[in-house]
Structures are given as C-alpha cells and as structure tokens.
PDB file of N, CA and C in Angstrom:
ATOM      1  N   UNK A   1       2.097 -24.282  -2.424  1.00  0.00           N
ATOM      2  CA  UNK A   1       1.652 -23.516  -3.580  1.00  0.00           C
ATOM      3  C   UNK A   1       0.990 -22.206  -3.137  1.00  0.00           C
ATOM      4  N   UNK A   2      -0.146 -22.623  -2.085  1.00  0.00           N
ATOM      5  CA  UNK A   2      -0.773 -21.374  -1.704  1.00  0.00           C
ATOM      6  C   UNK A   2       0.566 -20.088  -1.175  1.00  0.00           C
ATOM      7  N   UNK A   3       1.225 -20.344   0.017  1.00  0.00           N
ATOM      8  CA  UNK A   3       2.285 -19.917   0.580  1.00  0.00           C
ATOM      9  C   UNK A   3       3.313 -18.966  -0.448  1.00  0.00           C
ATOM     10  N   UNK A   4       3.076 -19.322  -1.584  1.00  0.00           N
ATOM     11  CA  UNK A   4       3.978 -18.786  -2.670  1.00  0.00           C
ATOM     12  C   UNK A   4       3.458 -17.799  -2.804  1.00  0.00           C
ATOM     13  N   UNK A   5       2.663 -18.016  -3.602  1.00  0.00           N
ATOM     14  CA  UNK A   5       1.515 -16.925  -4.070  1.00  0.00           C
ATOM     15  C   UNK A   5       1.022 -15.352  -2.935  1.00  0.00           C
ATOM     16  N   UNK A   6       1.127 -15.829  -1.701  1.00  0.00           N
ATOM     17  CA  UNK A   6       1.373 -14.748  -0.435  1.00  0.00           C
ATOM     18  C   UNK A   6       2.105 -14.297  -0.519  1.00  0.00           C
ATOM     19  N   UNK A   7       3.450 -14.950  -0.199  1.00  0.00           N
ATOM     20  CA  UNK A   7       4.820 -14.049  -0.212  1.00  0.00           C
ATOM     21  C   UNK A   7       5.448 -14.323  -1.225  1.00  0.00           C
ATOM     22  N   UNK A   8       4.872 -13.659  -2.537  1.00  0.00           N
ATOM     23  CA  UNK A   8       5.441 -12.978  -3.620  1.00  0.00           C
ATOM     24  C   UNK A   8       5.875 -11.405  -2.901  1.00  0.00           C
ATOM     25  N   UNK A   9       6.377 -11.100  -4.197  1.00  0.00           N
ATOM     26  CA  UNK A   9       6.866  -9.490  -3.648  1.00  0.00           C
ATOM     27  C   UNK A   9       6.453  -8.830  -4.350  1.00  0.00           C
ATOM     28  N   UNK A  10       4.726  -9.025  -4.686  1.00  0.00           N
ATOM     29  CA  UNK A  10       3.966  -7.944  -4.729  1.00  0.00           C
ATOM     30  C   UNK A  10       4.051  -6.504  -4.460  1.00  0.00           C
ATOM     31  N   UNK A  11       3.759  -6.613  -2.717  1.00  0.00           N
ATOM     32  CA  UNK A  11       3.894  -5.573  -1.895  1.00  0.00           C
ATOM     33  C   UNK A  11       5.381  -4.525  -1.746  1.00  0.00           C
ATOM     34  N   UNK A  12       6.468  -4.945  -2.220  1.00  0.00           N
ATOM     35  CA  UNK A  12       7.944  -4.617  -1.946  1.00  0.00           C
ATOM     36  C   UNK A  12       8.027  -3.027  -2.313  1.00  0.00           C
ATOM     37  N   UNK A  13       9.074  -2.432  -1.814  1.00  0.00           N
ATOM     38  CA  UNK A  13       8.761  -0.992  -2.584  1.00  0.00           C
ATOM     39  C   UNK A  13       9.125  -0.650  -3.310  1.00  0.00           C
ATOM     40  N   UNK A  14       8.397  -0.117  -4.588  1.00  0.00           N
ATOM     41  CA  UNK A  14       8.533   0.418  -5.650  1.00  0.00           C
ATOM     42  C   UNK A  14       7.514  -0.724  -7.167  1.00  0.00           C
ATOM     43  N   UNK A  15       6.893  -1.503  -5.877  1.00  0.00           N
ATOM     44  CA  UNK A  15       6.199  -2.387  -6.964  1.00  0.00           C
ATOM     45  C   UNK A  15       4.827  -1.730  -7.171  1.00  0.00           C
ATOM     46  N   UNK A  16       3.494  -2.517  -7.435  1.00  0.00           N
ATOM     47  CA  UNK A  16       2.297  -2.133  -7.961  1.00  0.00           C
ATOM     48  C   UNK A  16       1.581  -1.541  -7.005  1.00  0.00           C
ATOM     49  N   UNK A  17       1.693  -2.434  -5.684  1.00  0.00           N
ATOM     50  CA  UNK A  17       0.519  -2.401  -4.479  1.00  0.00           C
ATOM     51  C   UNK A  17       1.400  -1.474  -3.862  1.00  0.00           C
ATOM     52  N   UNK A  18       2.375  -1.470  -3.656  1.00  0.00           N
ATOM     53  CA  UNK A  18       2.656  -0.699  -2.843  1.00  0.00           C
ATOM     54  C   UNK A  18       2.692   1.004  -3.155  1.00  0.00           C
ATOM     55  N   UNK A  19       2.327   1.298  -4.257  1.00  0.00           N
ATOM     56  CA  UNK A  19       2.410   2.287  -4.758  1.00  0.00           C
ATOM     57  C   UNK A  19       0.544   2.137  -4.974  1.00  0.00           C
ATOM     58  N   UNK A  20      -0.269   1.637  -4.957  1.00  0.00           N
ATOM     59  CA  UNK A  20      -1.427   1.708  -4.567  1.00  0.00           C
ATOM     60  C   UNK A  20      -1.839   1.679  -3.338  1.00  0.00           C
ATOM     61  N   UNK A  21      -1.263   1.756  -2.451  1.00  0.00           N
ATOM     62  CA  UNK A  21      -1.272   1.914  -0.394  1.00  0.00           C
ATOM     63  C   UNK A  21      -0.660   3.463  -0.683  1.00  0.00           C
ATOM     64  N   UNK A  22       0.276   3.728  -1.093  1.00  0.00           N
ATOM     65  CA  UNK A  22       0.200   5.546  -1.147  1.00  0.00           C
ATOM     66  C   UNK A  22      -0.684   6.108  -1.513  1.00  0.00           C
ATOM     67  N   UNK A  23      -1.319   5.617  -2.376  1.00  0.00           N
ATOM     68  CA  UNK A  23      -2.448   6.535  -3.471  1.00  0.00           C
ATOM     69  C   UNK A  23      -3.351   6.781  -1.777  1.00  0.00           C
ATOM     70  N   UNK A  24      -3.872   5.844  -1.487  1.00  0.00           N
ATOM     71  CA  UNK A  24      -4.896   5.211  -0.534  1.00  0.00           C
ATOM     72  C   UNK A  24      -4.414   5.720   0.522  1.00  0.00           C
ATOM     73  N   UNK A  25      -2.982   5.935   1.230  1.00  0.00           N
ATOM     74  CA  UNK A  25      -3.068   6.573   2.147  1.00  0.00           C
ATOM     75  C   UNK A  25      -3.226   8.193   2.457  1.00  0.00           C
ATOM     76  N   UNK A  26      -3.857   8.531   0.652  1.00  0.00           N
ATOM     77  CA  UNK A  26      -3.774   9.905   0.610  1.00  0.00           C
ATOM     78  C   UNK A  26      -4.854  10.574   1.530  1.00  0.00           C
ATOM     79  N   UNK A  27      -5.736   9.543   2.083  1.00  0.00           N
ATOM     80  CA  UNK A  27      -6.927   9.833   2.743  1.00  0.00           C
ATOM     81  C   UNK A  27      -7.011   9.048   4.001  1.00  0.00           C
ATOM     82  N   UNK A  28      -6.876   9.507   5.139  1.00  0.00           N
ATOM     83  CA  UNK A  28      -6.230   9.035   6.432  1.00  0.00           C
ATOM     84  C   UNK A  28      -6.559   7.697   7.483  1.00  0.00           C
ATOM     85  N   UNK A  29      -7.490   7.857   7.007  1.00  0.00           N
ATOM     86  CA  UNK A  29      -8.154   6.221   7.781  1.00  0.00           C
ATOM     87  C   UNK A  29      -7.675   5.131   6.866  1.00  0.00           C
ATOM     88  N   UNK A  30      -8.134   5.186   5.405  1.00  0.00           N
ATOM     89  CA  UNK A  30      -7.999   3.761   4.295  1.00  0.00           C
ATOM     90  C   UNK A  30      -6.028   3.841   4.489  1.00  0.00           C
ATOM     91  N   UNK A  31      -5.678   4.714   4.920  1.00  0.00           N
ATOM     92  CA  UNK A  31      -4.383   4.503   4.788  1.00  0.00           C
ATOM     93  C   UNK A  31      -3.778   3.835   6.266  1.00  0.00           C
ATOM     94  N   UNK A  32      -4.914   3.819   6.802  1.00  0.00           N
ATOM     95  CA  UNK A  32      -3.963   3.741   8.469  1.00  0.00           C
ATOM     96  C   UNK A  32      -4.267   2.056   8.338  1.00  0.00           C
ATOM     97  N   UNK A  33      -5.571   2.430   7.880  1.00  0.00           N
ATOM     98  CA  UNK A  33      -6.096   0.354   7.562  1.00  0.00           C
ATOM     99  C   UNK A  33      -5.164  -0.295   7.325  1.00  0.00           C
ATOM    100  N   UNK A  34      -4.958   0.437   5.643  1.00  0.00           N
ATOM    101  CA  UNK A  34      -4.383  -0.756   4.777  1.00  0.00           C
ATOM    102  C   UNK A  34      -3.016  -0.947   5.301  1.00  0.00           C
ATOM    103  N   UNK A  35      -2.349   0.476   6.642  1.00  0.00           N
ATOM    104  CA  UNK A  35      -0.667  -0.143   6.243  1.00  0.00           C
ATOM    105  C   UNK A  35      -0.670  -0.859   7.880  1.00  0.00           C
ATOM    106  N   UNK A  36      -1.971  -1.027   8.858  1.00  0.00           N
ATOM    107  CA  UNK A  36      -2.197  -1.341   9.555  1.00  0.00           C
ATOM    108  C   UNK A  36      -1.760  -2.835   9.375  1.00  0.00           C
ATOM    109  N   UNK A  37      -3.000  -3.152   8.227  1.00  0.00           N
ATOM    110  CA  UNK A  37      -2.729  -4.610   7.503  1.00  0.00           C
ATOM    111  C   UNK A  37      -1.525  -4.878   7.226  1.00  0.00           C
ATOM    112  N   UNK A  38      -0.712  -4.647   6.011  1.00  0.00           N
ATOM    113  CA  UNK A  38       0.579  -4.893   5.818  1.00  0.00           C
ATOM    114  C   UNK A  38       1.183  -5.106   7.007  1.00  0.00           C
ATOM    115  N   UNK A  39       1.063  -4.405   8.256  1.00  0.00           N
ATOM    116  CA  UNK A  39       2.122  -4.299   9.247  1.00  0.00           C
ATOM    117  C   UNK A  39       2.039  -5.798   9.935  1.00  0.00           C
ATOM    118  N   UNK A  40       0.795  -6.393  10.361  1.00  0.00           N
ATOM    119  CA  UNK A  40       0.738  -7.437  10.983  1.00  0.00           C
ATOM    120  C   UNK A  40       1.590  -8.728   9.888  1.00  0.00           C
ATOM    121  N   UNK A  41       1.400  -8.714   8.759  1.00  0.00           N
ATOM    122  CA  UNK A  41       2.174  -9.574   8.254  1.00  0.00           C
ATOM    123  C   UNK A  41       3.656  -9.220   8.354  1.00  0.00           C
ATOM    124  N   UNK A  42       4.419 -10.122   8.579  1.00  0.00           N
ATOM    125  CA  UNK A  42       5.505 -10.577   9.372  1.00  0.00           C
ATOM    126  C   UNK A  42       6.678  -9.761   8.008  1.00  0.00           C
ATOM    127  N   UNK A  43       6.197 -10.337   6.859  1.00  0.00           N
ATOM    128  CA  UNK A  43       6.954  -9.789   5.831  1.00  0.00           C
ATOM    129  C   UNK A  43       6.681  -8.599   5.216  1.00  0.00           C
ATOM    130  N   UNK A  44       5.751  -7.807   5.681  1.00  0.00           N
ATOM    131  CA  UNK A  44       5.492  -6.560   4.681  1.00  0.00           C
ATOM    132  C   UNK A  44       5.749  -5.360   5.837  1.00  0.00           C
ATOM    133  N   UNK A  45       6.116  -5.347   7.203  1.00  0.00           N
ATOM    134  CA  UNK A  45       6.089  -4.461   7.903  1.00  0.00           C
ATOM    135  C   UNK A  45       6.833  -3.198   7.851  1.00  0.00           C
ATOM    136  N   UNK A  46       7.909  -3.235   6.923  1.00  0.00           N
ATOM    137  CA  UNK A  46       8.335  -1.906   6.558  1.00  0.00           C
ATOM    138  C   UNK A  46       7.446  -1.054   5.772  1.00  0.00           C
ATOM    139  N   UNK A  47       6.860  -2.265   4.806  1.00  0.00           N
ATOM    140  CA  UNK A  47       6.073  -1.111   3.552  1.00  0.00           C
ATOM    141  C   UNK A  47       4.811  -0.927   4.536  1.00  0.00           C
ATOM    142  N   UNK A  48       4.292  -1.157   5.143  1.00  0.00           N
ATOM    143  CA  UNK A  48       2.758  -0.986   6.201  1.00  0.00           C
ATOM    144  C   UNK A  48       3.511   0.425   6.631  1.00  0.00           C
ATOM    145  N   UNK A  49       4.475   0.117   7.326  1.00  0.00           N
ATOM    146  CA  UNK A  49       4.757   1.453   8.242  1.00  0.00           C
ATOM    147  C   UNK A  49       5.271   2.944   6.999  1.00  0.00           C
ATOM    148  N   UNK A  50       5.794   2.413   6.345  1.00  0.00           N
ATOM    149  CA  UNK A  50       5.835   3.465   5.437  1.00  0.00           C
ATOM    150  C   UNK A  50       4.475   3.929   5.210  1.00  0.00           C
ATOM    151  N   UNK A  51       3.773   3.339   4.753  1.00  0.00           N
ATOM    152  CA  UNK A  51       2.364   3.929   4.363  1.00  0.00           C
ATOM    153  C   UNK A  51       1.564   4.421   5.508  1.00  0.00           C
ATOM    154  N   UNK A  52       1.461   3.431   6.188  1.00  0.00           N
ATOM    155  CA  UNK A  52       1.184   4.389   8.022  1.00  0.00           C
ATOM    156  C   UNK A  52       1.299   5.789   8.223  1.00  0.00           C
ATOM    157  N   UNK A  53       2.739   5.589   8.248  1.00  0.00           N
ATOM    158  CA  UNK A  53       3.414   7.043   8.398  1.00  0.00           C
ATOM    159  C   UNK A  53       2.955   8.227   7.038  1.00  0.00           C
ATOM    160  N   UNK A  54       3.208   7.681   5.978  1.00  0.00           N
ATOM    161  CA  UNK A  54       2.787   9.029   5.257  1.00  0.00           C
ATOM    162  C   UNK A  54       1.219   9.288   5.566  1.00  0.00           C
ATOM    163  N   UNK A  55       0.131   8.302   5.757  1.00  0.00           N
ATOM    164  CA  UNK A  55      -1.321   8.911   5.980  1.00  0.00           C
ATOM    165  C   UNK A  55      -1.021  10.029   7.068  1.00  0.00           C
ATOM    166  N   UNK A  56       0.027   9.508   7.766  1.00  0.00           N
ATOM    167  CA  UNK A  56      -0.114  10.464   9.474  1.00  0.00           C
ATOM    168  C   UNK A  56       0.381  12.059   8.846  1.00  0.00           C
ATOM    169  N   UNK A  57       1.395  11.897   8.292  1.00  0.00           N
ATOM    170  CA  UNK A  57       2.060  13.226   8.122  1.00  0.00           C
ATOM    171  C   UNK A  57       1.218  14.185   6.781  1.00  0.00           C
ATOM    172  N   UNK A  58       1.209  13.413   5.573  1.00  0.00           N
ATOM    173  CA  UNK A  58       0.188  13.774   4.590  1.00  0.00           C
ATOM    174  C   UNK A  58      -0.973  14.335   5.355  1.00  0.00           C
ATOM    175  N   UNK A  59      -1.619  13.543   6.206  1.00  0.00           N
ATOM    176  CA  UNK A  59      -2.722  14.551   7.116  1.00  0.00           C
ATOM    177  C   UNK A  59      -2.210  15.574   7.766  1.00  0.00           C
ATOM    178  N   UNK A  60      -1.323  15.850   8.308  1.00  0.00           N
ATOM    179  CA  UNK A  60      -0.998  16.894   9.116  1.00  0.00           C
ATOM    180  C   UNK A  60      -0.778  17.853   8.193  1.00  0.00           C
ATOM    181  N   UNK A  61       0.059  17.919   6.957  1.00  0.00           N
ATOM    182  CA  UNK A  61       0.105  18.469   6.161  1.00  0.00           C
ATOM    183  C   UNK A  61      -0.675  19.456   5.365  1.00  0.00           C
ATOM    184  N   UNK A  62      -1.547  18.492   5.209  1.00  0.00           N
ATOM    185  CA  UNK A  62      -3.160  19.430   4.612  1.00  0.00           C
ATOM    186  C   UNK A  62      -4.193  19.537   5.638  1.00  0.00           C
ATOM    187  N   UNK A  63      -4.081  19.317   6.598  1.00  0.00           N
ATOM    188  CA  UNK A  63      -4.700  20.169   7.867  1.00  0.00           C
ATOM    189  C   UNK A  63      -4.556  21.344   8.155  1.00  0.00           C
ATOM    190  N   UNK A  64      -3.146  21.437   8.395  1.00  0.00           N
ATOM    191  CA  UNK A  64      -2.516  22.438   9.224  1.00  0.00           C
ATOM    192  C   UNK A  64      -1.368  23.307   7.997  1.00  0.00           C
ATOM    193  N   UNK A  65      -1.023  23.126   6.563  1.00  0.00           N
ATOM    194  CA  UNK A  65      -0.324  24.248   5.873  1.00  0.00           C
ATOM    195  C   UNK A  65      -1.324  23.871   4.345  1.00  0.00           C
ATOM    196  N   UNK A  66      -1.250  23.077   3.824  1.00  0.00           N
ATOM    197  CA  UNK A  66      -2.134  22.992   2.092  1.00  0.00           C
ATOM    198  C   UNK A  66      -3.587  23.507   2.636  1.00  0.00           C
ATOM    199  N   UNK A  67      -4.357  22.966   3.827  1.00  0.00           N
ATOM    200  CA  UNK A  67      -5.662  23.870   3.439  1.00  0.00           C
ATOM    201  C   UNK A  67      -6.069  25.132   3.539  1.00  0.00           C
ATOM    202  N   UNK A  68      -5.552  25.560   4.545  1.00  0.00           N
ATOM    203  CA  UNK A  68      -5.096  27.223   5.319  1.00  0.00           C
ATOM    204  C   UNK A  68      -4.753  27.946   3.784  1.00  0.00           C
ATOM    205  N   UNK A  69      -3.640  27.510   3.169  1.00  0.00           N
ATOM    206  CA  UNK A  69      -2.985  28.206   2.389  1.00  0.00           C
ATOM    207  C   UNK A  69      -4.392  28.626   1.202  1.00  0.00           C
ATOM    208  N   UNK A  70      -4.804  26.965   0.706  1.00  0.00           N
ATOM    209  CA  UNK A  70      -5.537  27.152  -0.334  1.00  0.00           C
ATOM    210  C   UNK A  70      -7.212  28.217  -0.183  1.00  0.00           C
ATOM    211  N   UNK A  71      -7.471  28.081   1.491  1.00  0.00           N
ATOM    212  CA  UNK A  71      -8.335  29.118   1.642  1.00  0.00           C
ATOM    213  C   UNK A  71      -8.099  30.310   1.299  1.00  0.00           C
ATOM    214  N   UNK A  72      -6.898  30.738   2.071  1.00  0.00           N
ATOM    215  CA  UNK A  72      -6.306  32.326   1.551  1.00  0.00           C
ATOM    216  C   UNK A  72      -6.937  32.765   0.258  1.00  0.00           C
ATOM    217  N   UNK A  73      -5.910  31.670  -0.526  1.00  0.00           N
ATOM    218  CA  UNK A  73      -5.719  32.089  -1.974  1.00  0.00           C
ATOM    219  C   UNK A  73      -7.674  31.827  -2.618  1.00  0.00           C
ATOM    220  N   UNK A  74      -8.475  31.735  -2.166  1.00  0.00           N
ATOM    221  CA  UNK A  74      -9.957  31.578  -2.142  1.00  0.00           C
ATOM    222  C   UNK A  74     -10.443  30.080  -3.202  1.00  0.00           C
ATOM    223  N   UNK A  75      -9.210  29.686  -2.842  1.00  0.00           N
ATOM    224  CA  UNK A  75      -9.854  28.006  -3.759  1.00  0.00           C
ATOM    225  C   UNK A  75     -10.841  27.224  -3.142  1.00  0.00           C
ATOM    226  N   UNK A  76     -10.289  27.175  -1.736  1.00  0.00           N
ATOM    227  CA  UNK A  76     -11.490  26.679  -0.775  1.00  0.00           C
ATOM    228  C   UNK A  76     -12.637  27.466  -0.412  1.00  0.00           C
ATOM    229  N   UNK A  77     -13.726  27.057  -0.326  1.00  0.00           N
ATOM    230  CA  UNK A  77     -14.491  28.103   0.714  1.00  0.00           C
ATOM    231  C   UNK A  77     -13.962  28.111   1.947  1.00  0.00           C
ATOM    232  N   UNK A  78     -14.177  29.140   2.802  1.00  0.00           N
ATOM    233  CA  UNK A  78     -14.082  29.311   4.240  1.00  0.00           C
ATOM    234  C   UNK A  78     -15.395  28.964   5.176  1.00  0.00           C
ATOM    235  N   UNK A  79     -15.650  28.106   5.654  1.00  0.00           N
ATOM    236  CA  UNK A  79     -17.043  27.498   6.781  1.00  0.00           C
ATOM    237  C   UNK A  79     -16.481  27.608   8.179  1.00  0.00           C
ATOM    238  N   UNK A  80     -17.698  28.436   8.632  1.00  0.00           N
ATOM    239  CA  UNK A  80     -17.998  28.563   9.880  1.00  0.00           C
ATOM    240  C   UNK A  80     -19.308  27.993  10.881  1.00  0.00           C
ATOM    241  N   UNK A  81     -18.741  27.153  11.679  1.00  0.00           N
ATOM    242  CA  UNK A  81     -19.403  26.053  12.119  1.00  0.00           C
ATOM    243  C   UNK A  81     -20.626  26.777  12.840  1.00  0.00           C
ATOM    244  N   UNK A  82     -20.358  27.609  13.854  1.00  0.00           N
ATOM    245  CA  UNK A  82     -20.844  28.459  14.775  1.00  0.00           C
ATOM    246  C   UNK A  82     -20.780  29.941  14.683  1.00  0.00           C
ATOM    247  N   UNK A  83     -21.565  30.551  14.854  1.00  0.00           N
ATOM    248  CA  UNK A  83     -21.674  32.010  15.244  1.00  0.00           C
ATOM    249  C   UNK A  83     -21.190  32.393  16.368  1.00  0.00           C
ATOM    250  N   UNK A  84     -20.168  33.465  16.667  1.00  0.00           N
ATOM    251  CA  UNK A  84     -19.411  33.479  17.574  1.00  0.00           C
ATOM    252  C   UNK A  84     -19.853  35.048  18.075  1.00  0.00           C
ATOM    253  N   UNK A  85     -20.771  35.247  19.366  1.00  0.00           N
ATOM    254  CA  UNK A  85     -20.899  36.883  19.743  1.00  0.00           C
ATOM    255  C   UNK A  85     -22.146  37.359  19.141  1.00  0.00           C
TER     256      UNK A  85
END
C-alpha cells in the first residue's frame, strides 16, 4: 500500500510537482536540492536531472546576460563592492 502511494506518477513530466521543482529551481540551490532528491530515487531520475540542469543554466543565464542587461536598462541598481584607486 505504502509502495503505491511513492511510485505514483506524481513527479512525471508535465504533472503538478514536477512543474513545482521548476518554479523552485528558479533559484539555484532549492533547485539543485530538490532535483538532487528526485535523482537518487531510482524512478524519478530524469525529472531530478531536468530540474538540476535548468537551476544550472537558468543561473548562468541571469548572471551573466538577464542581469547585465537589466542594469543597463537602469531596472537594477548597479553596486560596487569596493573602491577601486
């Protein structure tokens, strides 16, 4: 009974949770967790690594082209850690 209730296909893609592990991997650690988790279970390791992977790239993303950009355009502030000279 218990066993059932685990491997339902909750997690599958395009269902509830798994589309709540995207939301979650929009922010790079809760996403590396949660698809960390998924991954060790035997049956969810595609959807873990999917979500894995987008925290990784989604971060790179708004690191290195969405925040740059949105500074330009003055949505962000610009911070400077140190005084340089």
């Amino acid at each position: 009974m218990v066993e059932q209730i685990i491997s339902d296909s909750r997690f599958q893609f395009g269902k509830k949770w798994f589309w709540i592990g995207m939301v979650v991997a929009l922010n790079l650690m809760p996403g590396l967790v949660f698809g960390g988790a998924l991954m060790i279970e035997k049956e969810r390791r595609k959807e873990g690594a999917v979500i894995a992977v987008f925290a990784v790239v989604w971060f790179i993303f708004a690191a290195f082209v969405l925040g740059p950009w949105l500074q330009r355009k003055g949505i962000l502030p610009q911070y400077k850690l140190f005084k340089v000279g």
